[in-house]
Protein backbone atom coordinates (compact mmCIF):
# COMPACT_ATOMS: atom_id res chain seq x y z
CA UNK A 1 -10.16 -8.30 -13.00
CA UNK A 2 -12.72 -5.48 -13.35
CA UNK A 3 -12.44 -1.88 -11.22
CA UNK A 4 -15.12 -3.51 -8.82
CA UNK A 5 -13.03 -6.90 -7.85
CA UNK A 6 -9.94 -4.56 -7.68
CA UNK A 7 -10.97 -2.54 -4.69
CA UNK A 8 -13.05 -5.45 -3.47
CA UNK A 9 -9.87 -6.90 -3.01
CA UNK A 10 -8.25 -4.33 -0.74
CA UNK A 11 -10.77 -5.75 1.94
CA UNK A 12 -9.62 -9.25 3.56
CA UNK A 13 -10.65 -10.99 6.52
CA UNK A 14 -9.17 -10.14 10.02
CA UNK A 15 -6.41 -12.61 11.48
CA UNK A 16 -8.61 -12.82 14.49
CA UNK A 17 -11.81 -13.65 11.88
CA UNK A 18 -13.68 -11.01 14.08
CA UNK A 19 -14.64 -9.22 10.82
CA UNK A 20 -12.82 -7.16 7.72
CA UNK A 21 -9.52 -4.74 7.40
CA UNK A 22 -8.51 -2.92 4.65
CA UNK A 23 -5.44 -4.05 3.07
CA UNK A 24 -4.34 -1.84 0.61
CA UNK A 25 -0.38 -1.82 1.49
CA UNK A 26 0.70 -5.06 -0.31
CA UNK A 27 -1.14 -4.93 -3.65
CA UNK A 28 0.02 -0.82 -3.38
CA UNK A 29 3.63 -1.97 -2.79
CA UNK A 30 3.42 -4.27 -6.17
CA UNK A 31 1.88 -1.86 -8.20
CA UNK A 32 4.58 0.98 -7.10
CA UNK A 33 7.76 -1.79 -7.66
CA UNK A 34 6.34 -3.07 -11.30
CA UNK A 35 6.03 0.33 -12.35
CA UNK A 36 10.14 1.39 -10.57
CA UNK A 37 11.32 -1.59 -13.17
CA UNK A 38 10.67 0.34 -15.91
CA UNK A 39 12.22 3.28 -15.05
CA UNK A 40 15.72 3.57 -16.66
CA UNK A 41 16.53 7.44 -15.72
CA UNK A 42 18.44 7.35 -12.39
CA UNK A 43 17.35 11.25 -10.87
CA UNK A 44 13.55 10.45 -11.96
CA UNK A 45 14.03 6.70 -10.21
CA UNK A 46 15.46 8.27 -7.15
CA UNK A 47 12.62 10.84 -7.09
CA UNK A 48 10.10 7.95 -7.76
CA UNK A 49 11.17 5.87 -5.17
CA UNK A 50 10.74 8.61 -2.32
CA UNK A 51 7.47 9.64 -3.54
CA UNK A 52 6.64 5.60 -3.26
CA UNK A 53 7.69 5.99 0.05
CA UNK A 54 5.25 8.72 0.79
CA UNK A 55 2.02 7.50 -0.69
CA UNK A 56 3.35 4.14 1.31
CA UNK A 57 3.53 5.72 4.21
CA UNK A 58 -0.05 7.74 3.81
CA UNK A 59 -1.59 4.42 3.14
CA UNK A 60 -0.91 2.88 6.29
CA UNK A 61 -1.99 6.24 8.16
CA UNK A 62 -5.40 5.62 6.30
CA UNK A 63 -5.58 1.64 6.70
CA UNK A 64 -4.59 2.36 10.77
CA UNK A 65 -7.56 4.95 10.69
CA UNK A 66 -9.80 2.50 9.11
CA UNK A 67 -8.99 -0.38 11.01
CA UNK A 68 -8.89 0.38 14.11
CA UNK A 69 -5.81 1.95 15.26
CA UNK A 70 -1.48 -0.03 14.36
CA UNK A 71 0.88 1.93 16.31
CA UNK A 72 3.26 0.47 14.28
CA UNK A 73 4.69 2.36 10.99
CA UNK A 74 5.95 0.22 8.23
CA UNK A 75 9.79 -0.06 8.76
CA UNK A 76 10.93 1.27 5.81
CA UNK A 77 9.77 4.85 6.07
């Protein structure tokens, strides 16, 4: 997959088919938990998993922006 199909796929198709959303939590979410495997060191783990949580969070602020407006944060923030 090239850069352009990679952020190509952030955009999907609405559940109601009424047009597109960005979707950038779940591919985010995989990228953030492949890379948490590798980490061995306990402190910098613990430290990478709350800055996960962050940028996690901050995404959904900027997909709610973009897509219209969830009042609902992601429940494990």
């Amino acid at each position: 997959m090239d850069k352009k199909q990679f952020f190509e796929s952030f955009v999907v198709e609405s559940p109601d088919q009424s047009g597109h959303i960005l979707s950038l939590s779940p591919k985010i979410r995989q990228i953030l938990g492949s890379v948490a495997v590798n980490i061995a060191d306990h402190p910098i783990k613990k430290e990478y998993e709350t800055l996960s949580q962050e940028l996690l969070f901050r995404i959904w602020m900027f997909e709610s922006i973009c897509n219209g407006g969830s009042t609902t944060p992601p429940t494990d923030h």
